[in-house]
ModelCIF file with pLDDT and N, C-alpha, C, O atoms, coordinates in Angstrom:
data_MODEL
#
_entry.id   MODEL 
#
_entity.id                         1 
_entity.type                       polymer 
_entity.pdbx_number_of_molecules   1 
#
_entity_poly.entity_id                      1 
_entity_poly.type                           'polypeptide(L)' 
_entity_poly.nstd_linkage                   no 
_entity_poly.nstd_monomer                   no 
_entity_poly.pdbx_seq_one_letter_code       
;(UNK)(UNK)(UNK)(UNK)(UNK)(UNK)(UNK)(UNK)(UNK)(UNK)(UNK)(UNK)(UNK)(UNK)(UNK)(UNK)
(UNK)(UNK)(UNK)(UNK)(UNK)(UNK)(UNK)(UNK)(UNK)(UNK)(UNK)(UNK)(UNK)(UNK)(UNK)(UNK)
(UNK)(UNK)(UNK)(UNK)(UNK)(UNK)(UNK)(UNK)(UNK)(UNK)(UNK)(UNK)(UNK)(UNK)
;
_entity_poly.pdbx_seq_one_letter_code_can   XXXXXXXXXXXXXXXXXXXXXXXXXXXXXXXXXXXXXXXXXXXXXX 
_entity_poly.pdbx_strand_id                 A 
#
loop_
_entity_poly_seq.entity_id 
_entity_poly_seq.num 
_entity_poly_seq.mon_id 
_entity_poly_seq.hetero 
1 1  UNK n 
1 2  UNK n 
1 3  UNK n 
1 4  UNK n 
1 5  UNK n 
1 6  UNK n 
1 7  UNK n 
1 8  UNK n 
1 9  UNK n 
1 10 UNK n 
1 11 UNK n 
1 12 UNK n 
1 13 UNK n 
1 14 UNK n 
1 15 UNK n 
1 16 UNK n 
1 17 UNK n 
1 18 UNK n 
1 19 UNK n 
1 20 UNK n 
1 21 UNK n 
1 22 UNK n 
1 23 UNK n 
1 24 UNK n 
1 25 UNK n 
1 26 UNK n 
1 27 UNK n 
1 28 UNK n 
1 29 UNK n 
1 30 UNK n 
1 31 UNK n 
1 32 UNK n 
1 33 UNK n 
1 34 UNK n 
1 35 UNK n 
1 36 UNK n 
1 37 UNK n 
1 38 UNK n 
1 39 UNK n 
1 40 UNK n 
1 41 UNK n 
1 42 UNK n 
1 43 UNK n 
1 44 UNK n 
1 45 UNK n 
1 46 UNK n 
#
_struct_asym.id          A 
_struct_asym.entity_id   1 
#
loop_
_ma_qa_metric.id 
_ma_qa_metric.mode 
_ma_qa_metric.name 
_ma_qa_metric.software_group_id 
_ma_qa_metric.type 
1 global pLDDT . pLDDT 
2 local  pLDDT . pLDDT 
#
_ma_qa_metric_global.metric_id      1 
_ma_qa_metric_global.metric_value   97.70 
_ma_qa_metric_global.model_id       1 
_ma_qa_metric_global.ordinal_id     1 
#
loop_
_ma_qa_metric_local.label_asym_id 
_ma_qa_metric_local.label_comp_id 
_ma_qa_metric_local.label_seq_id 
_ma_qa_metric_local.metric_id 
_ma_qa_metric_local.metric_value 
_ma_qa_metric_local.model_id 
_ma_qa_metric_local.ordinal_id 
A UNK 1  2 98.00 1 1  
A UNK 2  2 98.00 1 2  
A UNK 3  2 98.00 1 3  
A UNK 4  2 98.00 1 4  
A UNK 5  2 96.00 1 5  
A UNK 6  2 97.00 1 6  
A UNK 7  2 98.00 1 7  
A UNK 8  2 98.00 1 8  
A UNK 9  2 98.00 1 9  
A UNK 10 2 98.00 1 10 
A UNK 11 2 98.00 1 11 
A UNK 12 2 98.00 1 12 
A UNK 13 2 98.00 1 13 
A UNK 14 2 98.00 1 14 
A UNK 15 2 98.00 1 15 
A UNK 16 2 98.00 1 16 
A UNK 17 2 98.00 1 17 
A UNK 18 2 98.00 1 18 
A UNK 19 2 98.00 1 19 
A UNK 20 2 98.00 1 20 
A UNK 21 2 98.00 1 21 
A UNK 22 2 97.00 1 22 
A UNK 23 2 98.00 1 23 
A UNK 24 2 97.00 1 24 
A UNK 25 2 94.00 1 25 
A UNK 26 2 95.00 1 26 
A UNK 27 2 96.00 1 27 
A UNK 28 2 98.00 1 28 
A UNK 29 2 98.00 1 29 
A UNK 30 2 98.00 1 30 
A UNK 31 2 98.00 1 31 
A UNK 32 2 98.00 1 32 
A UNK 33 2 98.00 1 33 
A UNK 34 2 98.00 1 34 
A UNK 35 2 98.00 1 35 
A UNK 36 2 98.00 1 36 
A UNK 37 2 98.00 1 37 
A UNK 38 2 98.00 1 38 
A UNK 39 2 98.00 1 39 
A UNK 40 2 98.00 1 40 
A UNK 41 2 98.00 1 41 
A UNK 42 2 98.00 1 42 
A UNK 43 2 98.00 1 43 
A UNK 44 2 98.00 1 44 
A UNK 45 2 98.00 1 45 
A UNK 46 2 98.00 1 46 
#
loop_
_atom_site.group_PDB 
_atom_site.id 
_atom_site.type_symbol 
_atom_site.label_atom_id 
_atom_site.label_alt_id 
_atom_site.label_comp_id 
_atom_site.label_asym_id 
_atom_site.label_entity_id 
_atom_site.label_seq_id 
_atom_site.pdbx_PDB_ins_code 
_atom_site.Cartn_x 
_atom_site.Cartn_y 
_atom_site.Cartn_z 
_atom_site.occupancy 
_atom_site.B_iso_or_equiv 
_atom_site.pdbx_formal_charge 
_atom_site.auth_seq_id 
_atom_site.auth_comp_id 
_atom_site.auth_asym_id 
_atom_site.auth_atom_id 
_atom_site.pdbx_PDB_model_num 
ATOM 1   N N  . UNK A 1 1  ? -13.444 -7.454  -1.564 1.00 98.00 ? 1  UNK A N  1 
ATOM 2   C CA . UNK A 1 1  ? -12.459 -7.764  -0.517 1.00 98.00 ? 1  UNK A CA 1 
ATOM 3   C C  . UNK A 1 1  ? -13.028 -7.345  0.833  1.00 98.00 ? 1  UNK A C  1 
ATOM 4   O O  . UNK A 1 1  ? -13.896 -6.481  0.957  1.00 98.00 ? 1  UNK A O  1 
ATOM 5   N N  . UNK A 1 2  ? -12.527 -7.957  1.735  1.00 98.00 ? 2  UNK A N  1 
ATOM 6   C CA . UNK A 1 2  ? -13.215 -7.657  3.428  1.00 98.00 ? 2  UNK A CA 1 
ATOM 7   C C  . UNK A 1 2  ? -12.490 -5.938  3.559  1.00 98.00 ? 2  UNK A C  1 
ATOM 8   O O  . UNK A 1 2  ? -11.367 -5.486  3.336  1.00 98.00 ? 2  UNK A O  1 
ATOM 9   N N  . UNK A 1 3  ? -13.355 -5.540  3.874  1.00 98.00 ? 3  UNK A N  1 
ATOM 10  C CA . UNK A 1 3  ? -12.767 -3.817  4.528  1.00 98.00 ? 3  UNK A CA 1 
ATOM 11  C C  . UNK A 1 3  ? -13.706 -3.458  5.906  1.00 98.00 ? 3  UNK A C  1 
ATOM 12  O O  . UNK A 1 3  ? -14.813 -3.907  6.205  1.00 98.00 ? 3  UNK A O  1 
ATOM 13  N N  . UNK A 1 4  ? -13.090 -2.754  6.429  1.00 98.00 ? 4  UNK A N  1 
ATOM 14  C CA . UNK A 1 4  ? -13.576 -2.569  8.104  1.00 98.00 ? 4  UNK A CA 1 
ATOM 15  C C  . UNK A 1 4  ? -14.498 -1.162  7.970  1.00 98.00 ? 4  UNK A C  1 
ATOM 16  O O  . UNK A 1 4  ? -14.996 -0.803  9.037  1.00 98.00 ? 4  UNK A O  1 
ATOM 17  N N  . UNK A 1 5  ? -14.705 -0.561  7.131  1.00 96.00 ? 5  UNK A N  1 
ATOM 18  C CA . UNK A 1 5  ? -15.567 0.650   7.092  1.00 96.00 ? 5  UNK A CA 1 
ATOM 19  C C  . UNK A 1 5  ? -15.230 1.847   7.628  1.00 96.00 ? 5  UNK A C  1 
ATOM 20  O O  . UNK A 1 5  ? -14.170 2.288   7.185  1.00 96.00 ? 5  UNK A O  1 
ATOM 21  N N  . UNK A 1 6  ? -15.551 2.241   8.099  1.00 97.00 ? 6  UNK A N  1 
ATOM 22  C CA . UNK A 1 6  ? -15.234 3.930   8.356  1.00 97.00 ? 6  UNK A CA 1 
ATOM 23  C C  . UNK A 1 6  ? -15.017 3.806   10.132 1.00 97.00 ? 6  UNK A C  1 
ATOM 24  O O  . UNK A 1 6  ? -15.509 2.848   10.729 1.00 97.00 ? 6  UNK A O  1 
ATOM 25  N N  . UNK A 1 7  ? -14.297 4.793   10.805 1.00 98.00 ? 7  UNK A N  1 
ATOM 26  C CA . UNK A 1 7  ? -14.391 4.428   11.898 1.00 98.00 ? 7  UNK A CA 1 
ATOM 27  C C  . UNK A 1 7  ? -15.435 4.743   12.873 1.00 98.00 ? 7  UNK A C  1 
ATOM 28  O O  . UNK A 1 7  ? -16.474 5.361   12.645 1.00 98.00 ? 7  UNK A O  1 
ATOM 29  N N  . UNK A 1 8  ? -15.083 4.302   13.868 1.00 98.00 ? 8  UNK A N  1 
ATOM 30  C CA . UNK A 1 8  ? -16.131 4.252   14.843 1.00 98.00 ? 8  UNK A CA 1 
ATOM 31  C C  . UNK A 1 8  ? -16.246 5.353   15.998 1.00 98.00 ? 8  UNK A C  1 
ATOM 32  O O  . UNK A 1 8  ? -15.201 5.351   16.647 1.00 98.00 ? 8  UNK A O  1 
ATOM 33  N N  . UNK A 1 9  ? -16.986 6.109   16.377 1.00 98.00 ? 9  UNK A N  1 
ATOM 34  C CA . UNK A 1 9  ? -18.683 5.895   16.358 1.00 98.00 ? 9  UNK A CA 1 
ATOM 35  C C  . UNK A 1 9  ? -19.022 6.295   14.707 1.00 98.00 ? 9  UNK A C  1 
ATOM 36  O O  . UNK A 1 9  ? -18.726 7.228   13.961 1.00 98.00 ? 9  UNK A O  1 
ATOM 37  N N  . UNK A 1 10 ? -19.691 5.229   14.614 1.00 98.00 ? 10 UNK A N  1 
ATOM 38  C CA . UNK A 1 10 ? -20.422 5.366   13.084 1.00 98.00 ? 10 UNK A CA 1 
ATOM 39  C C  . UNK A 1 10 ? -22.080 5.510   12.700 1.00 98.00 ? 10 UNK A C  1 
ATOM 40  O O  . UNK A 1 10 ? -22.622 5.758   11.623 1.00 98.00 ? 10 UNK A O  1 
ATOM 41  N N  . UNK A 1 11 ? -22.599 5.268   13.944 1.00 98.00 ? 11 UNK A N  1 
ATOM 42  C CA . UNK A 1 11 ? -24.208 5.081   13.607 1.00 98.00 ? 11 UNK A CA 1 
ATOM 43  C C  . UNK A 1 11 ? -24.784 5.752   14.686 1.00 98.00 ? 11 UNK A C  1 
ATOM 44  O O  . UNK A 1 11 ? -24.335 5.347   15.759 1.00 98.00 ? 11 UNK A O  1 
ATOM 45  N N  . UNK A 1 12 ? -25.807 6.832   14.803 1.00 98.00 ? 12 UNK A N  1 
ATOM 46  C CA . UNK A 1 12 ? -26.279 7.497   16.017 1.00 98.00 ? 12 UNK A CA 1 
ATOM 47  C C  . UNK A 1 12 ? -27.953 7.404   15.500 1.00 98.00 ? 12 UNK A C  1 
ATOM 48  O O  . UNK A 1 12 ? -28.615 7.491   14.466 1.00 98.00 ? 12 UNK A O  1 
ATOM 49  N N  . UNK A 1 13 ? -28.082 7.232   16.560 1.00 98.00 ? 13 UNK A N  1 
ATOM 50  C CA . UNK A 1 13 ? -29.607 6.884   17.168 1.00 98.00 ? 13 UNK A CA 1 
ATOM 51  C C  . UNK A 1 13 ? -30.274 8.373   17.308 1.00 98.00 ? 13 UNK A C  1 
ATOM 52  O O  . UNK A 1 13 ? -29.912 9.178   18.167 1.00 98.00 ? 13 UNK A O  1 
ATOM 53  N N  . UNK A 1 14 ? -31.236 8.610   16.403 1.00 98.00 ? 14 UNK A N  1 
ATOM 54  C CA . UNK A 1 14 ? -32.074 10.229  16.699 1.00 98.00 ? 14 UNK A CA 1 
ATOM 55  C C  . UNK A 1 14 ? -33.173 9.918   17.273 1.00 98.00 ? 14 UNK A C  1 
ATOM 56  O O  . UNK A 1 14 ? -34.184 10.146  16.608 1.00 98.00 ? 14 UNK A O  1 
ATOM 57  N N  . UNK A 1 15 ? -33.362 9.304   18.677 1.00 98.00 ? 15 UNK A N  1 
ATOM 58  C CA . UNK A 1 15 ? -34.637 8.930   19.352 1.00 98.00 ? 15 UNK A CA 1 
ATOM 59  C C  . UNK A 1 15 ? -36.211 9.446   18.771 1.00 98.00 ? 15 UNK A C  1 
ATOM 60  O O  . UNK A 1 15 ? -37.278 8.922   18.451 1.00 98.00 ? 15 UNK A O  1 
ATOM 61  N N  . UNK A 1 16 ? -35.474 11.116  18.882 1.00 98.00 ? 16 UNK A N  1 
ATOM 62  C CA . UNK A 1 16 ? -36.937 12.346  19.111 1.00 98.00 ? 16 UNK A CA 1 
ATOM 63  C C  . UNK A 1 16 ? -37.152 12.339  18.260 1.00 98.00 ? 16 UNK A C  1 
ATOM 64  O O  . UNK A 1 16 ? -38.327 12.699  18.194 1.00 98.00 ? 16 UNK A O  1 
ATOM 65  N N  . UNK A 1 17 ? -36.556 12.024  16.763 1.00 98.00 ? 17 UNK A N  1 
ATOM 66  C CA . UNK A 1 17 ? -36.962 12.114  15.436 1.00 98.00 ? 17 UNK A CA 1 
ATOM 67  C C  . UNK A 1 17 ? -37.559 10.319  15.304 1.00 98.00 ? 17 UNK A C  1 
ATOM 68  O O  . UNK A 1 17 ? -38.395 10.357  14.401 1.00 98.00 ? 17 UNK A O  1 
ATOM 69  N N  . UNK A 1 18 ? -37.487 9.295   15.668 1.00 98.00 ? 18 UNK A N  1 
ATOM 70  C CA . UNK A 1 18 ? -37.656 7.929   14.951 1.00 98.00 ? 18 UNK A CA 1 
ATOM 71  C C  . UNK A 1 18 ? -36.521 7.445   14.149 1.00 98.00 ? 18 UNK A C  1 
ATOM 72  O O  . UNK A 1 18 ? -36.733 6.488   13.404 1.00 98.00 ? 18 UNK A O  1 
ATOM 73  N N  . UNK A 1 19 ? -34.760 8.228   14.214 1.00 98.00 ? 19 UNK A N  1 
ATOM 74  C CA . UNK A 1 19 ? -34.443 8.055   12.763 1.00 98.00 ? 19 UNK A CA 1 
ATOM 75  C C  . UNK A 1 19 ? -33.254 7.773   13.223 1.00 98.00 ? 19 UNK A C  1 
ATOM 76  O O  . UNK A 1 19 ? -33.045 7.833   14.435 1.00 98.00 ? 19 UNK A O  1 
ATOM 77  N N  . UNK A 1 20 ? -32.023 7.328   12.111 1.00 98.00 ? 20 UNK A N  1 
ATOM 78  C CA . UNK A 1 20 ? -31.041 7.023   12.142 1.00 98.00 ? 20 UNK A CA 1 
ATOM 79  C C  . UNK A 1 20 ? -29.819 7.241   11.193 1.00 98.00 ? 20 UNK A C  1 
ATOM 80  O O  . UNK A 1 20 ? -29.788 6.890   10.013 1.00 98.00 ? 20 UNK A O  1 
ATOM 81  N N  . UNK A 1 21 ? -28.681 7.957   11.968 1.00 98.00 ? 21 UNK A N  1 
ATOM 82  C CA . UNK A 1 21 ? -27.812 7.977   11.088 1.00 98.00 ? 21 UNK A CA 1 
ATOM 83  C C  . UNK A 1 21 ? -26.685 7.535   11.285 1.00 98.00 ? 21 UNK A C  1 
ATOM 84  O O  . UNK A 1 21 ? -26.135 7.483   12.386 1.00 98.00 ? 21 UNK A O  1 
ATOM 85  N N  . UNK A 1 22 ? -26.023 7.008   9.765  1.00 97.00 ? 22 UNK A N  1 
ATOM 86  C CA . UNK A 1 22 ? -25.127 5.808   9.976  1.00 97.00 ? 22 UNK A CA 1 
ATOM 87  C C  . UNK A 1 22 ? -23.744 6.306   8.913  1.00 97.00 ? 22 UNK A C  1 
ATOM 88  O O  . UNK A 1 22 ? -24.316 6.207   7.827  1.00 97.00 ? 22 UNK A O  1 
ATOM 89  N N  . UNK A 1 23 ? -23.040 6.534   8.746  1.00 98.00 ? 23 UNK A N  1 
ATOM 90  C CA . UNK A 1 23 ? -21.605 6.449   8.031  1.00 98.00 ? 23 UNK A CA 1 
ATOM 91  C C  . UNK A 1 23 ? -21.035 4.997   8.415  1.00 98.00 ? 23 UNK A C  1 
ATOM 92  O O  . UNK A 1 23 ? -20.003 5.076   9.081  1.00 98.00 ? 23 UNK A O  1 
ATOM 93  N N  . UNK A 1 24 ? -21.418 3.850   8.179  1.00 97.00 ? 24 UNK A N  1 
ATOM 94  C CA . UNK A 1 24 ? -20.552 2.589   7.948  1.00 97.00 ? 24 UNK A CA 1 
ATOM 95  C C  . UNK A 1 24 ? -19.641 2.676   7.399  1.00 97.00 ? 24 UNK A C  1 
ATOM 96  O O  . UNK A 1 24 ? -18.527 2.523   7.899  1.00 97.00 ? 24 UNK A O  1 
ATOM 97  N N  . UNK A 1 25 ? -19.984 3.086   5.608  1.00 94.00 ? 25 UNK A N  1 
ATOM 98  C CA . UNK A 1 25 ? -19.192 2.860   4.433  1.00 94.00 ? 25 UNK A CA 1 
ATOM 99  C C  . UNK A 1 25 ? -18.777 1.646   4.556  1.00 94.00 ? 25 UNK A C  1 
ATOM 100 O O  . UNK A 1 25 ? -17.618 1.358   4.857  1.00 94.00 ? 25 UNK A O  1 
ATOM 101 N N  . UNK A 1 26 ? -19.656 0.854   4.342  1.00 95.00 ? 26 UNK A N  1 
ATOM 102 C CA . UNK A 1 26 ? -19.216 -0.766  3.294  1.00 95.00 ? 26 UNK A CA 1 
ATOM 103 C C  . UNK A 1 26 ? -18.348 -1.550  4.397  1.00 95.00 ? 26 UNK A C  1 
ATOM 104 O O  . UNK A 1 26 ? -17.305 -2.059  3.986  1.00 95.00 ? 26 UNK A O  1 
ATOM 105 N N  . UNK A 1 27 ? -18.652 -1.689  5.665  1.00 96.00 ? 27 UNK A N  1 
ATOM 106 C CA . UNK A 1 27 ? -17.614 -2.611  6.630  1.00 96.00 ? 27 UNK A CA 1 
ATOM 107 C C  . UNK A 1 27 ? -18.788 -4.457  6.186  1.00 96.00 ? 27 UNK A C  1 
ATOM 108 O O  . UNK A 1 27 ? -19.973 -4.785  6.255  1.00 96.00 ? 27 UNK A O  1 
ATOM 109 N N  . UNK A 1 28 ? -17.613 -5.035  5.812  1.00 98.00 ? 28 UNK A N  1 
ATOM 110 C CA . UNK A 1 28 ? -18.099 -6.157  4.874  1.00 98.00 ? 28 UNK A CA 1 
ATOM 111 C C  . UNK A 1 28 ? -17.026 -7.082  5.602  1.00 98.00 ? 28 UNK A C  1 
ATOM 112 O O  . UNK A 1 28 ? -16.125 -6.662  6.327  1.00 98.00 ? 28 UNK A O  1 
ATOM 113 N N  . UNK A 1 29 ? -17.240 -8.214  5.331  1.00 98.00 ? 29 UNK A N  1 
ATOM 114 C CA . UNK A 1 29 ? -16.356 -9.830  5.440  1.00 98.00 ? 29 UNK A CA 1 
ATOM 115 C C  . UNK A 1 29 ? -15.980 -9.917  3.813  1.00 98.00 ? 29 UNK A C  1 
ATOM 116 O O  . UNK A 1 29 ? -14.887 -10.340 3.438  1.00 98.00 ? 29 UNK A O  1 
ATOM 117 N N  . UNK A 1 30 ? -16.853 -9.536  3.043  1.00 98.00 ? 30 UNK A N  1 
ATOM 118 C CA . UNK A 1 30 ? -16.038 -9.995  1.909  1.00 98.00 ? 30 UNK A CA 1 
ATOM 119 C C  . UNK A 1 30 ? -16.601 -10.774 0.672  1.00 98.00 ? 30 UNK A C  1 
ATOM 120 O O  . UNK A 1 30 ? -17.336 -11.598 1.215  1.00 98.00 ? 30 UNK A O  1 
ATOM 121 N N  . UNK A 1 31 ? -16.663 -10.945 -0.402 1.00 98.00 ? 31 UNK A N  1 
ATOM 122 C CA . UNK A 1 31 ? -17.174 -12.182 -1.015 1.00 98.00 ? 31 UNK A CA 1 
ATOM 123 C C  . UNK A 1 31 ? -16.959 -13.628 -0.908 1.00 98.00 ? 31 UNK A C  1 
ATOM 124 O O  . UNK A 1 31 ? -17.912 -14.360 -1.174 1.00 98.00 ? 31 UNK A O  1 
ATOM 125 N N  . UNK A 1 32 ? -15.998 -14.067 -0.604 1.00 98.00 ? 32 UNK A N  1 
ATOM 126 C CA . UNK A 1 32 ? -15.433 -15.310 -0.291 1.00 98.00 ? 32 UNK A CA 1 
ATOM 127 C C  . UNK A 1 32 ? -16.140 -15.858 0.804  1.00 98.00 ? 32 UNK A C  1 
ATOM 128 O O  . UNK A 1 32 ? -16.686 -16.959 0.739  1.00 98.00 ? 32 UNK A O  1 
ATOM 129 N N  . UNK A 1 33 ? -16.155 -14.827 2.236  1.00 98.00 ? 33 UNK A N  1 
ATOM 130 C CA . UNK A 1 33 ? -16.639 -15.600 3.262  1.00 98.00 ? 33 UNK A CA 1 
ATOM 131 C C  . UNK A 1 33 ? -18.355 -15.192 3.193  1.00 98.00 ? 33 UNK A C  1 
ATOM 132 O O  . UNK A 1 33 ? -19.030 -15.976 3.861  1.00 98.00 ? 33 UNK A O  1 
ATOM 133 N N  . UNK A 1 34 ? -18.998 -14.309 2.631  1.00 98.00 ? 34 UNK A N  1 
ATOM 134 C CA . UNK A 1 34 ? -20.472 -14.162 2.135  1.00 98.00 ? 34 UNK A CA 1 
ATOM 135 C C  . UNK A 1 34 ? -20.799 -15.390 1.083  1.00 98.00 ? 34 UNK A C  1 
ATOM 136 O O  . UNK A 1 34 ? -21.941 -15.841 1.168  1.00 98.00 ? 34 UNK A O  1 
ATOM 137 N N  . UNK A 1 35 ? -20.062 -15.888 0.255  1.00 98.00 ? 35 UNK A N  1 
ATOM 138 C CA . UNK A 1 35 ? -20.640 -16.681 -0.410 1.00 98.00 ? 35 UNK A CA 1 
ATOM 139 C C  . UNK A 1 35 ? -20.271 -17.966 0.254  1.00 98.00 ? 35 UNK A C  1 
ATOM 140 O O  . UNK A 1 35 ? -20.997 -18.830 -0.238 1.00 98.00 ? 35 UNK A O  1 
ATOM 141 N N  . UNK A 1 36 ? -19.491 -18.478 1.130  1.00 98.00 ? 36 UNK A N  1 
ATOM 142 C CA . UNK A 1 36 ? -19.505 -20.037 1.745  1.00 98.00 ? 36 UNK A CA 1 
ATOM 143 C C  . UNK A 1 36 ? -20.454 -19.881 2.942  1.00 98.00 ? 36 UNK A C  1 
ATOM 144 O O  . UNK A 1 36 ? -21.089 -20.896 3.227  1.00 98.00 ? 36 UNK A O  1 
ATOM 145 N N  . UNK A 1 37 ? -20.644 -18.883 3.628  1.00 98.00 ? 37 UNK A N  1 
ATOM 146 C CA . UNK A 1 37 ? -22.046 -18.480 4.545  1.00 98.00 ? 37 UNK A CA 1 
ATOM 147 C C  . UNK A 1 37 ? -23.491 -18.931 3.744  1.00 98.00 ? 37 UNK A C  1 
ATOM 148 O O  . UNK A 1 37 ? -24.449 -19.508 4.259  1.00 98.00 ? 37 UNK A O  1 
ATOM 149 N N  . UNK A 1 38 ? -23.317 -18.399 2.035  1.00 98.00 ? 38 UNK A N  1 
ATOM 150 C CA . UNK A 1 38 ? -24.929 -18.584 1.849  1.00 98.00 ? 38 UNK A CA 1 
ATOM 151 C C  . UNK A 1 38 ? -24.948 -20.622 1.145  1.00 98.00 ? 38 UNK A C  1 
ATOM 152 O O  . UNK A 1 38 ? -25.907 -21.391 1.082  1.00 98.00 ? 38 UNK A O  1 
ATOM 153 N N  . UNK A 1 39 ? -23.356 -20.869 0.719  1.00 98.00 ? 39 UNK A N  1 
ATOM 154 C CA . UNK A 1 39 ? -23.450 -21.912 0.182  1.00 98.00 ? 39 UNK A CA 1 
ATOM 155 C C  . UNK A 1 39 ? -23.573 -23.075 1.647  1.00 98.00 ? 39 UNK A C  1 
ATOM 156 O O  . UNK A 1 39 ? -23.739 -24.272 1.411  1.00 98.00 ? 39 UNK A O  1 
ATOM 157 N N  . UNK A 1 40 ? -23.525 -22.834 2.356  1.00 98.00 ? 40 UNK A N  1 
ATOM 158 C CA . UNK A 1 40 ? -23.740 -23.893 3.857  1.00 98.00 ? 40 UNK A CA 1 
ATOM 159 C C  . UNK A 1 40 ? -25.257 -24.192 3.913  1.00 98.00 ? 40 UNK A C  1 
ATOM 160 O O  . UNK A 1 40 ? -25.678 -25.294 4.265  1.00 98.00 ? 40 UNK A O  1 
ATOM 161 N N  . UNK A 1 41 ? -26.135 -23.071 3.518  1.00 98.00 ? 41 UNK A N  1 
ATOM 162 C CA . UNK A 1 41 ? -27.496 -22.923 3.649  1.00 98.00 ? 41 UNK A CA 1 
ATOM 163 C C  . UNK A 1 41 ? -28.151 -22.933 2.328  1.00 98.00 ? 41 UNK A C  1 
ATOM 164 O O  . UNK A 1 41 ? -29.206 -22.299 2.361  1.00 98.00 ? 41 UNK A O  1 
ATOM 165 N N  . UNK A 1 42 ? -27.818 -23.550 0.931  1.00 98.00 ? 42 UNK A N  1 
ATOM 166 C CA . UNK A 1 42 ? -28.185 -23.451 0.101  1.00 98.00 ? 42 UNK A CA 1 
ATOM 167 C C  . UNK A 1 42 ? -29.620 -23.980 -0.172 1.00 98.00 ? 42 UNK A C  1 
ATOM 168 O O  . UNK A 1 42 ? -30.577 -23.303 -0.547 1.00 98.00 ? 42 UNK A O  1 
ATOM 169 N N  . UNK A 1 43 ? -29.597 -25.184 0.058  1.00 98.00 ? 43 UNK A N  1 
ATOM 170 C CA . UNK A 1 43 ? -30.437 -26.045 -0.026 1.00 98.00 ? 43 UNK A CA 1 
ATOM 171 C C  . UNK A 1 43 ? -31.821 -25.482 0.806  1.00 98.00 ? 43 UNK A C  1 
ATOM 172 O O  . UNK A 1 43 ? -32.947 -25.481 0.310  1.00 98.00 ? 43 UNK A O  1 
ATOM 173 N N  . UNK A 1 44 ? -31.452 -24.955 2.320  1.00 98.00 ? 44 UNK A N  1 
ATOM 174 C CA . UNK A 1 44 ? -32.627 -24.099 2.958  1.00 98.00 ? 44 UNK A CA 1 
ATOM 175 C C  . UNK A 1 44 ? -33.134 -22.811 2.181  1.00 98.00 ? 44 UNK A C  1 
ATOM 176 O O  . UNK A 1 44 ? -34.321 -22.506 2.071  1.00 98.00 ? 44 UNK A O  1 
ATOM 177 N N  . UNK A 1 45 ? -32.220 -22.203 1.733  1.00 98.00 ? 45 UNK A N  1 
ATOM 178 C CA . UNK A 1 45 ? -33.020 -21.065 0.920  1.00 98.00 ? 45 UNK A CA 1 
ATOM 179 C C  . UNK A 1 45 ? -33.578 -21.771 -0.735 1.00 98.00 ? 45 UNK A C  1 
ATOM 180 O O  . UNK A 1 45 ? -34.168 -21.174 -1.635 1.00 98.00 ? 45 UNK A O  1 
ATOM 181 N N  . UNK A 1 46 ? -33.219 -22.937 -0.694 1.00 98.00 ? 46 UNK A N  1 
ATOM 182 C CA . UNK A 1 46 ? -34.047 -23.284 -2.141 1.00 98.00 ? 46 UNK A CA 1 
ATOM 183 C C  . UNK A 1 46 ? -35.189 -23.711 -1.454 1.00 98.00 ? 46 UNK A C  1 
ATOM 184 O O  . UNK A 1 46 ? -36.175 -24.103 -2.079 1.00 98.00 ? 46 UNK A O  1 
#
């Protein structure tokens, strides 16, 4: 199911290190609208 993830600020930038940290937790659209996204382009990824 679509869920919005954790709230926001969620992702911080550690310049001095190269690195990154993120608490999203799973902010998604969903299966329904992920799978008519990849079925529009099927034929290109075959």
């Amino acid at each position: 199911k679509p869920q919005e993830g954790n709230p926001k600020p969620r992702v911080f930038r550690l310049a001095e290190d190269e690195a990154v940290i993120n608490r999203y937790g799973f902010n998604s659209h969903g299966h329904i609208v992920v799978e008519n996204r990849l079925r529009a382009r099927q034929e290109t990824q075959i």
